[in-house]
Protein backbone atom coordinates (compact mmCIF):
# COMPACT_ATOMS: atom_id res chain seq x y z
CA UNK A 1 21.38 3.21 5.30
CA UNK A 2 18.01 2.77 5.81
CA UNK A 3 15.87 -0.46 7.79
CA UNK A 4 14.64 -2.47 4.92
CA UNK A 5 12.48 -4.35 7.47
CA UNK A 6 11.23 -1.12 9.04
CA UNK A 7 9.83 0.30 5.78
CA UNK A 8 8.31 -3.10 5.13
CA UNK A 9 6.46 -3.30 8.12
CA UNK A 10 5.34 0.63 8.01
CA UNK A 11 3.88 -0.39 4.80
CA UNK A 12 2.62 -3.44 5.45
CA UNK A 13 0.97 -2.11 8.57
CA UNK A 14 -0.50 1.32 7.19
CA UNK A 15 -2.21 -1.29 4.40
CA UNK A 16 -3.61 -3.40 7.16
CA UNK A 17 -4.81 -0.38 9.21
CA UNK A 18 -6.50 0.58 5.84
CA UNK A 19 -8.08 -2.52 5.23
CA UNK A 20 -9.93 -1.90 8.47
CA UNK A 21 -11.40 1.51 7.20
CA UNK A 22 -11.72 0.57 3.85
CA UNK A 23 -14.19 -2.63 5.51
CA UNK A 24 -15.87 -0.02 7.99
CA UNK A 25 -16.60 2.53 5.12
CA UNK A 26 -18.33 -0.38 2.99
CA UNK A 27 -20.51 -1.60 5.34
CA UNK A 28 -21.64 2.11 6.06
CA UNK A 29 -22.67 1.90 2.43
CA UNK A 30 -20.18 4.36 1.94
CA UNK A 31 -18.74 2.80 -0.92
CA UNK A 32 -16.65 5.59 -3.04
CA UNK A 33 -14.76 6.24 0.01
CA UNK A 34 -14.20 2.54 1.01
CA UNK A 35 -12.71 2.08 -2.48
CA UNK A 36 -10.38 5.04 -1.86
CA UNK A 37 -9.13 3.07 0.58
CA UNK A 38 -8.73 -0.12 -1.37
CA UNK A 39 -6.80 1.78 -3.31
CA UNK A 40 -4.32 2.80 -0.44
CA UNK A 41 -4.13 -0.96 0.45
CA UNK A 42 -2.86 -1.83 -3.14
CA UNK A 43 -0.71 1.15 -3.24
CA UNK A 44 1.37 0.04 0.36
CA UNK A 45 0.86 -3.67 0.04
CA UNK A 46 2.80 -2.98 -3.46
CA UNK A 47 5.02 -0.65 -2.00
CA UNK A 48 6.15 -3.14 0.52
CA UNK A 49 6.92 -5.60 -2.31
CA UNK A 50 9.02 -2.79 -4.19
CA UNK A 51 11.06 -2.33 -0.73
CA UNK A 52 11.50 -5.84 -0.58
CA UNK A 53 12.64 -6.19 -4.12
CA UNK A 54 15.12 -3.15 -4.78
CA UNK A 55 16.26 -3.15 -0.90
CA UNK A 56 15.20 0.90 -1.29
CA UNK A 57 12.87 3.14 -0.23
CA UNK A 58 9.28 3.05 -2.10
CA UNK A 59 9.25 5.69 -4.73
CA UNK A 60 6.52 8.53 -3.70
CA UNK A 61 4.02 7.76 -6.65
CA UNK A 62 0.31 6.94 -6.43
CA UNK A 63 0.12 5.09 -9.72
CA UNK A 64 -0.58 1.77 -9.28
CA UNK A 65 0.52 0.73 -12.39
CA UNK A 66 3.58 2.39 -12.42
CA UNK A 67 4.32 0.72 -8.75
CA UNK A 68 3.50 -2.64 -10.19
CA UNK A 69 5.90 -2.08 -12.68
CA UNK A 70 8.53 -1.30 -10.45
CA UNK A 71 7.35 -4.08 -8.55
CA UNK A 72 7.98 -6.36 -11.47
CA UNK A 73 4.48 -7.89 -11.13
């Protein structure tokens, strides 16, 4: 069985620590990474909904849209 609140908070937190380089890399003008990271922001923050939701582990995709869908957003 695995701790639903656990995975939520690793996700939650690996978003939030991203957020941080994502704002570093942008105002270093360095603006293709920052938006990589963005994108890893999205990917957990959704990731921690889909744990929430299905009460399972995230699946290992990068799609956003696919996670969204699982997400039921």
């Amino acid at each position: 069985m695995i701790n639903i609140e656990g995975q939520i908070e690793y996700w939650i937190s690996g978003a939030e620590d991203d957020l941080l380089s994502a704002r570093v890399l942008v105002e270093k003008n360095r603006f293709l990474h920052g938006l990589f990271f963005c994108h890893l922001v999205i990917e957990k923050a959704i990731k921690a909904h889909v744990v929430r939701r299905s009460r399972e582990v995230a699946p290992r995709s990068h799609n956003l849209i696919y996670l969204s869908e699982k997400a039921e957003l």
